[in-house]
PDB file of N, CA and C in Angstrom:
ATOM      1  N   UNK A   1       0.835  -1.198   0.000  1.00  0.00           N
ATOM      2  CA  UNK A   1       0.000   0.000   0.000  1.00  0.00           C
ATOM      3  C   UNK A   1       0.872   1.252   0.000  1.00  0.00           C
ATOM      4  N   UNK A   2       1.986   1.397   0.953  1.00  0.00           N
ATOM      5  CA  UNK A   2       2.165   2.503   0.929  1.00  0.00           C
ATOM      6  C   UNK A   2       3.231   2.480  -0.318  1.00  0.00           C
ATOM      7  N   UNK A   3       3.817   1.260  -0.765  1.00  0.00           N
ATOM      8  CA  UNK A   3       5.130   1.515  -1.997  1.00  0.00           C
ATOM      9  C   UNK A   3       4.410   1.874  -3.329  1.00  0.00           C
ATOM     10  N   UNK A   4       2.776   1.491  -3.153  1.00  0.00           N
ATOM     11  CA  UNK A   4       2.182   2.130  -4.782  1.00  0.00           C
ATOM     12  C   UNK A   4       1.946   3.612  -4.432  1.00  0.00           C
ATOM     13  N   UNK A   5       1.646   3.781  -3.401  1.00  0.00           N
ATOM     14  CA  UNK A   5       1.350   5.618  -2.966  1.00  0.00           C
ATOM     15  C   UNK A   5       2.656   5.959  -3.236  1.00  0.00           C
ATOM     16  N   UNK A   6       3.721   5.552  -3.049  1.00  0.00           N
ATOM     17  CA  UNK A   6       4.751   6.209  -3.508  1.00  0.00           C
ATOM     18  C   UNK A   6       5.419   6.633  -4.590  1.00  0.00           C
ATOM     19  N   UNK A   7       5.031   5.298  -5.153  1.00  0.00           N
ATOM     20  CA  UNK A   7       5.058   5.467  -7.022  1.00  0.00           C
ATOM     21  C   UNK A   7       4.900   6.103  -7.814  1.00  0.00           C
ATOM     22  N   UNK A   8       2.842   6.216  -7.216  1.00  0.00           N
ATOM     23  CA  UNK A   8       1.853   7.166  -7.494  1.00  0.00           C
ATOM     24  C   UNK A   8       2.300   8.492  -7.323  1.00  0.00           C
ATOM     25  N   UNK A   9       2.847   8.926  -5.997  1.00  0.00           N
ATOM     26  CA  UNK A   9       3.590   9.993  -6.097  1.00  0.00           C
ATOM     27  C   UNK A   9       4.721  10.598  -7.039  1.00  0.00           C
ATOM     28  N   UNK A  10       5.547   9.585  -7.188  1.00  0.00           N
ATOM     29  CA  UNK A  10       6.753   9.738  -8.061  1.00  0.00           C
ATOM     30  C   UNK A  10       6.154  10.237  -9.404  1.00  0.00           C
ATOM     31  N   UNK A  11       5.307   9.890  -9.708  1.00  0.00           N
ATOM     32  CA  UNK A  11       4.602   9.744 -10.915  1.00  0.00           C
ATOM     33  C   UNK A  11       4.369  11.045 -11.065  1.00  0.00           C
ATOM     34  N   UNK A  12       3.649  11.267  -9.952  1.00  0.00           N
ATOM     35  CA  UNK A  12       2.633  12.576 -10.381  1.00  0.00           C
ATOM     36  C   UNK A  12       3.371  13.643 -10.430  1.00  0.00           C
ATOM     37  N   UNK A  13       4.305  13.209  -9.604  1.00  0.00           N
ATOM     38  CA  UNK A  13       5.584  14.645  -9.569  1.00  0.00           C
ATOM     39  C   UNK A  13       6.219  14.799 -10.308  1.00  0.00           C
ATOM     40  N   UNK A  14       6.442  13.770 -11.370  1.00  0.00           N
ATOM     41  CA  UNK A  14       7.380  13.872 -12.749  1.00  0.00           C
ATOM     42  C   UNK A  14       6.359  14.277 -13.626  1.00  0.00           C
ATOM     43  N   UNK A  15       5.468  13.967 -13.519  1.00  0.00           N
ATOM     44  CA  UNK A  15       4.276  14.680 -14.560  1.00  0.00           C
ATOM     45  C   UNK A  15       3.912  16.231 -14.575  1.00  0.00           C
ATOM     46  N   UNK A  16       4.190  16.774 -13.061  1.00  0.00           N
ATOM     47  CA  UNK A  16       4.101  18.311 -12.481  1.00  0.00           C
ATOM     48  C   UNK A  16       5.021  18.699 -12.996  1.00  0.00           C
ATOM     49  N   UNK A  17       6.064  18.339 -13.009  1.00  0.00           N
ATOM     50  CA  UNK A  17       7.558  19.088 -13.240  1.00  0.00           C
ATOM     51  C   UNK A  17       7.848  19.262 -14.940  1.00  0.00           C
ATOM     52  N   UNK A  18       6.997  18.255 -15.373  1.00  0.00           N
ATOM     53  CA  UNK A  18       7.143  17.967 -17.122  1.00  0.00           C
ATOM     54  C   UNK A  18       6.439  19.371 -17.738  1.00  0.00           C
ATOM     55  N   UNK A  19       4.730  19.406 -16.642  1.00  0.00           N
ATOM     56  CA  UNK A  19       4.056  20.381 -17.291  1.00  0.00           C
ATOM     57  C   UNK A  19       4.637  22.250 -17.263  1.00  0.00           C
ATOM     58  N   UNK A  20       5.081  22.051 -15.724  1.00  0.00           N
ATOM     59  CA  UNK A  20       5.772  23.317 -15.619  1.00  0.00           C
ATOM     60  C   UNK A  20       6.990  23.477 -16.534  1.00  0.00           C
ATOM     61  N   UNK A  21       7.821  22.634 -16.961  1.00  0.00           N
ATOM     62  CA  UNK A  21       8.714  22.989 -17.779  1.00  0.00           C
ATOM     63  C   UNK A  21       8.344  23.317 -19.146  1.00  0.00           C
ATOM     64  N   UNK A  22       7.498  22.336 -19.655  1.00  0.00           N
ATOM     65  CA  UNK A  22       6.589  22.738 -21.206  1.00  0.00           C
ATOM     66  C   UNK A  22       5.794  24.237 -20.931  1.00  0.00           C
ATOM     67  N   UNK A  23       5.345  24.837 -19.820  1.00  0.00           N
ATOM     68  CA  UNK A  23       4.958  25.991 -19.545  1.00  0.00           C
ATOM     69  C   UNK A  23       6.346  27.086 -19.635  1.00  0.00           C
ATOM     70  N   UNK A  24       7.341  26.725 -18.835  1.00  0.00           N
ATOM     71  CA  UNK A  24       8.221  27.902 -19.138  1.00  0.00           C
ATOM     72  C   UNK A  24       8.686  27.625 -19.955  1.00  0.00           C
ATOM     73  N   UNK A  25       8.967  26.812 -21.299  1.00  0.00           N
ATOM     74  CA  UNK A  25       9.658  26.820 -22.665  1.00  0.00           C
ATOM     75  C   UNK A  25       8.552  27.843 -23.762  1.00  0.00           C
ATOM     76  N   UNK A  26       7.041  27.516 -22.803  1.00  0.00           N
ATOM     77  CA  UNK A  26       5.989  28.260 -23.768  1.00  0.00           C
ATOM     78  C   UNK A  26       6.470  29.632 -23.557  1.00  0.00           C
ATOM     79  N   UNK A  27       6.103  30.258 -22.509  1.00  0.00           N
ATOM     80  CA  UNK A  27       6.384  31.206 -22.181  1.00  0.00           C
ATOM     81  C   UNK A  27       7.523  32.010 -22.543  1.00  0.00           C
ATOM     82  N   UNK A  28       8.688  31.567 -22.880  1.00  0.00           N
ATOM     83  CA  UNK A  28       9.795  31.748 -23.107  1.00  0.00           C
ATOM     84  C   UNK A  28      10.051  32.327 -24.653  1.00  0.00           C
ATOM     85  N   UNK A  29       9.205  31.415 -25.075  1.00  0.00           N
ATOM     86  CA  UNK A  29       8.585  31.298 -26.530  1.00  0.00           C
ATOM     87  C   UNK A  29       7.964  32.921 -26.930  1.00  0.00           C
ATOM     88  N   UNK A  30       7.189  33.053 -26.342  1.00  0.00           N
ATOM     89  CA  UNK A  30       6.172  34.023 -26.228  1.00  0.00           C
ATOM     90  C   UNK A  30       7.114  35.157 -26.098  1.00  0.00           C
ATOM     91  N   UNK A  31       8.056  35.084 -25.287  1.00  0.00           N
ATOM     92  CA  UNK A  31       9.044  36.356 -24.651  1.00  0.00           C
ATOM     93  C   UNK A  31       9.275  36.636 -26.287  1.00  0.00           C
ATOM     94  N   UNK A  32       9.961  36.085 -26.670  1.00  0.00           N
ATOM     95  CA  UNK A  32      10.633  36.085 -27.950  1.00  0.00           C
ATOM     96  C   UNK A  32      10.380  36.378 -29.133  1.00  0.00           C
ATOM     97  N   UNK A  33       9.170  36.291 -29.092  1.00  0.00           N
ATOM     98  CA  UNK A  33       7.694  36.346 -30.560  1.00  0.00           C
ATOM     99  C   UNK A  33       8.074  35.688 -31.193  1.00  0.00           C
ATOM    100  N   UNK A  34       8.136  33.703 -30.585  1.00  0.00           N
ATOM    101  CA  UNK A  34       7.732  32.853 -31.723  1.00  0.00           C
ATOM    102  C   UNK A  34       6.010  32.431 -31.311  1.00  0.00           C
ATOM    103  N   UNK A  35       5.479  33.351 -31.923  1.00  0.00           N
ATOM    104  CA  UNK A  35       4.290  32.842 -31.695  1.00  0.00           C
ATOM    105  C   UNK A  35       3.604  32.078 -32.515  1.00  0.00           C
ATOM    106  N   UNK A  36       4.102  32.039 -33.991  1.00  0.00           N
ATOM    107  CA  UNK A  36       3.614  31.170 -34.729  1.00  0.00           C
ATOM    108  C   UNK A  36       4.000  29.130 -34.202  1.00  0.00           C
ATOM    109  N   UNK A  37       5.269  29.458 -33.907  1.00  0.00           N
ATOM    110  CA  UNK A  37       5.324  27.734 -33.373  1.00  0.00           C
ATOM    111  C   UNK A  37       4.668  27.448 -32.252  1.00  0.00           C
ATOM    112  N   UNK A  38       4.659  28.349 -31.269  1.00  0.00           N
ATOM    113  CA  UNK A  38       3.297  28.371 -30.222  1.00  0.00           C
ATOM    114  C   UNK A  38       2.275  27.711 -30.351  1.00  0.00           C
ATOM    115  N   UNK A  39       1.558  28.461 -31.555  1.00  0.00           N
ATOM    116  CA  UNK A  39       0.083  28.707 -32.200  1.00  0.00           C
ATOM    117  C   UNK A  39       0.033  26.998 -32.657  1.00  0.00           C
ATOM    118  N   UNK A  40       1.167  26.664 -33.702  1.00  0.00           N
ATOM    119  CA  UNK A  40       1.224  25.876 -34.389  1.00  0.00           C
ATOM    120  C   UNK A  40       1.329  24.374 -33.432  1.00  0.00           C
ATOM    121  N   UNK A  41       2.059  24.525 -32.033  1.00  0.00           N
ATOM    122  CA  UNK A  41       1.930  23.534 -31.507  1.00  0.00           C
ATOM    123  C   UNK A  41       0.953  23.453 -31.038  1.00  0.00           C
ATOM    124  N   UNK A  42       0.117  24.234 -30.512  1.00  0.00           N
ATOM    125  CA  UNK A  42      -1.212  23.810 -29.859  1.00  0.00           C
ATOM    126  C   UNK A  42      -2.150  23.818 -31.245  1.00  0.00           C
ATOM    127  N   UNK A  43      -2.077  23.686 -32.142  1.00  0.00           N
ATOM    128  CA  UNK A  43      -2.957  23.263 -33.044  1.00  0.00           C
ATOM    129  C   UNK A  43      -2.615  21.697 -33.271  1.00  0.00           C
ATOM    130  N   UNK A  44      -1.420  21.345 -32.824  1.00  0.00           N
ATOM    131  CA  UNK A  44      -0.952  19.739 -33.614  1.00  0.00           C
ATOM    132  C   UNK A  44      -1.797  18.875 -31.969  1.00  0.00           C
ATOM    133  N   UNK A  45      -1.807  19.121 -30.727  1.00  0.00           N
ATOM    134  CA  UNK A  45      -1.774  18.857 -29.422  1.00  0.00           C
ATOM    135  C   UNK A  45      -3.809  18.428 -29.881  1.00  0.00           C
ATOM    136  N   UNK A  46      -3.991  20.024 -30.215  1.00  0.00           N
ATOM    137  CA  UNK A  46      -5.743  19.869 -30.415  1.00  0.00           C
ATOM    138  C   UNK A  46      -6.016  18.887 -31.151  1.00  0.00           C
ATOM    139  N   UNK A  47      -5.523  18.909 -32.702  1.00  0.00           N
ATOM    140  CA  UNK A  47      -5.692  17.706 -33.824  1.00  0.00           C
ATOM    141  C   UNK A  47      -5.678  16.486 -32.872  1.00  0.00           C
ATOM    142  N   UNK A  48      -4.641  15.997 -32.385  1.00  0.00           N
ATOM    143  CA  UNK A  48      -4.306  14.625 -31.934  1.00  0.00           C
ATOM    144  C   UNK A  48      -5.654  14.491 -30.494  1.00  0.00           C
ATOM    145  N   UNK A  49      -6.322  15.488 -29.808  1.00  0.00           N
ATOM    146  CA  UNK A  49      -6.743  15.508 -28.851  1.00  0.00           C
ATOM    147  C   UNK A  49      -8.162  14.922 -29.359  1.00  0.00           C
ATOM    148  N   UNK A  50      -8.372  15.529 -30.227  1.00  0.00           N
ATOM    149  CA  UNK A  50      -9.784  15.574 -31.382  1.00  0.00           C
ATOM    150  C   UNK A  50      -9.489  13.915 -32.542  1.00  0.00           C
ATOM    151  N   UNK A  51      -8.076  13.501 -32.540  1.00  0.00           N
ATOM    152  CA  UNK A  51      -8.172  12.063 -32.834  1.00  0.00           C
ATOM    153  C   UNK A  51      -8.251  10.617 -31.893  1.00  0.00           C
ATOM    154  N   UNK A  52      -7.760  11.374 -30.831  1.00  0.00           N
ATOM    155  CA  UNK A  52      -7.513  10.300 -29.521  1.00  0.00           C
ATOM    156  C   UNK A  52      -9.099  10.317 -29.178  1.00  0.00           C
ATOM    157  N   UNK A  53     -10.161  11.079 -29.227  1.00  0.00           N
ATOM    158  CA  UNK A  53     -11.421  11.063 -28.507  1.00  0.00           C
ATOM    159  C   UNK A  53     -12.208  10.468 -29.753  1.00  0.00           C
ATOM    160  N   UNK A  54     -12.259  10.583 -30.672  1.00  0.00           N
ATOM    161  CA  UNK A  54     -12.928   9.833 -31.401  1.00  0.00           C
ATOM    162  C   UNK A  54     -12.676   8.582 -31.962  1.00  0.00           C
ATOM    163  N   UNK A  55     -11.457   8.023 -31.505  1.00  0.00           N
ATOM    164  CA  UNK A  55     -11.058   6.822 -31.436  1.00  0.00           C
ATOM    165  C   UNK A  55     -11.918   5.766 -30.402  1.00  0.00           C
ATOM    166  N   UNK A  56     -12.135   6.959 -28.949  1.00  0.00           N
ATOM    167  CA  UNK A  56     -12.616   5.829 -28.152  1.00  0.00           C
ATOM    168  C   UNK A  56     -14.601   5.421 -28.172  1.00  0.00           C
ATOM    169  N   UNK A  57     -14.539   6.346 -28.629  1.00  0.00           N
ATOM    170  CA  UNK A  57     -16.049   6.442 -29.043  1.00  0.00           C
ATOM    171  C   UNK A  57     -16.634   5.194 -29.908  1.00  0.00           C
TER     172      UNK A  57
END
């Protein structure tokens, strides 16, 4: 019990740390005015988001 809570933890904390870093590379991005690869990655993220959900359907 408690070595999967820990896991679970490990997990979630490498997943926190992944998102905050993809946040300050965005951001960083933004400093800079690449906003078109910005734009362009969250359009590829949406596509795949909008293929992964109608897959499970």
């Amino acid at each position: 019990m408690i070595a999967q809570t820990l896991v679970e933890y490990g997990l979630l904390q490498s997943l926190v740390n992944s998102v905050g870093h993809a946040l300050g590379r965005a951001q960083s991005f933004l400093m800079q005015g690449n906003n078109r690869y910005l734009l362009g990655g969250a359009l590829v993220l949406l596509l795949a988001g909008l293929v992964a959900g109608r897959r499970r359907r």
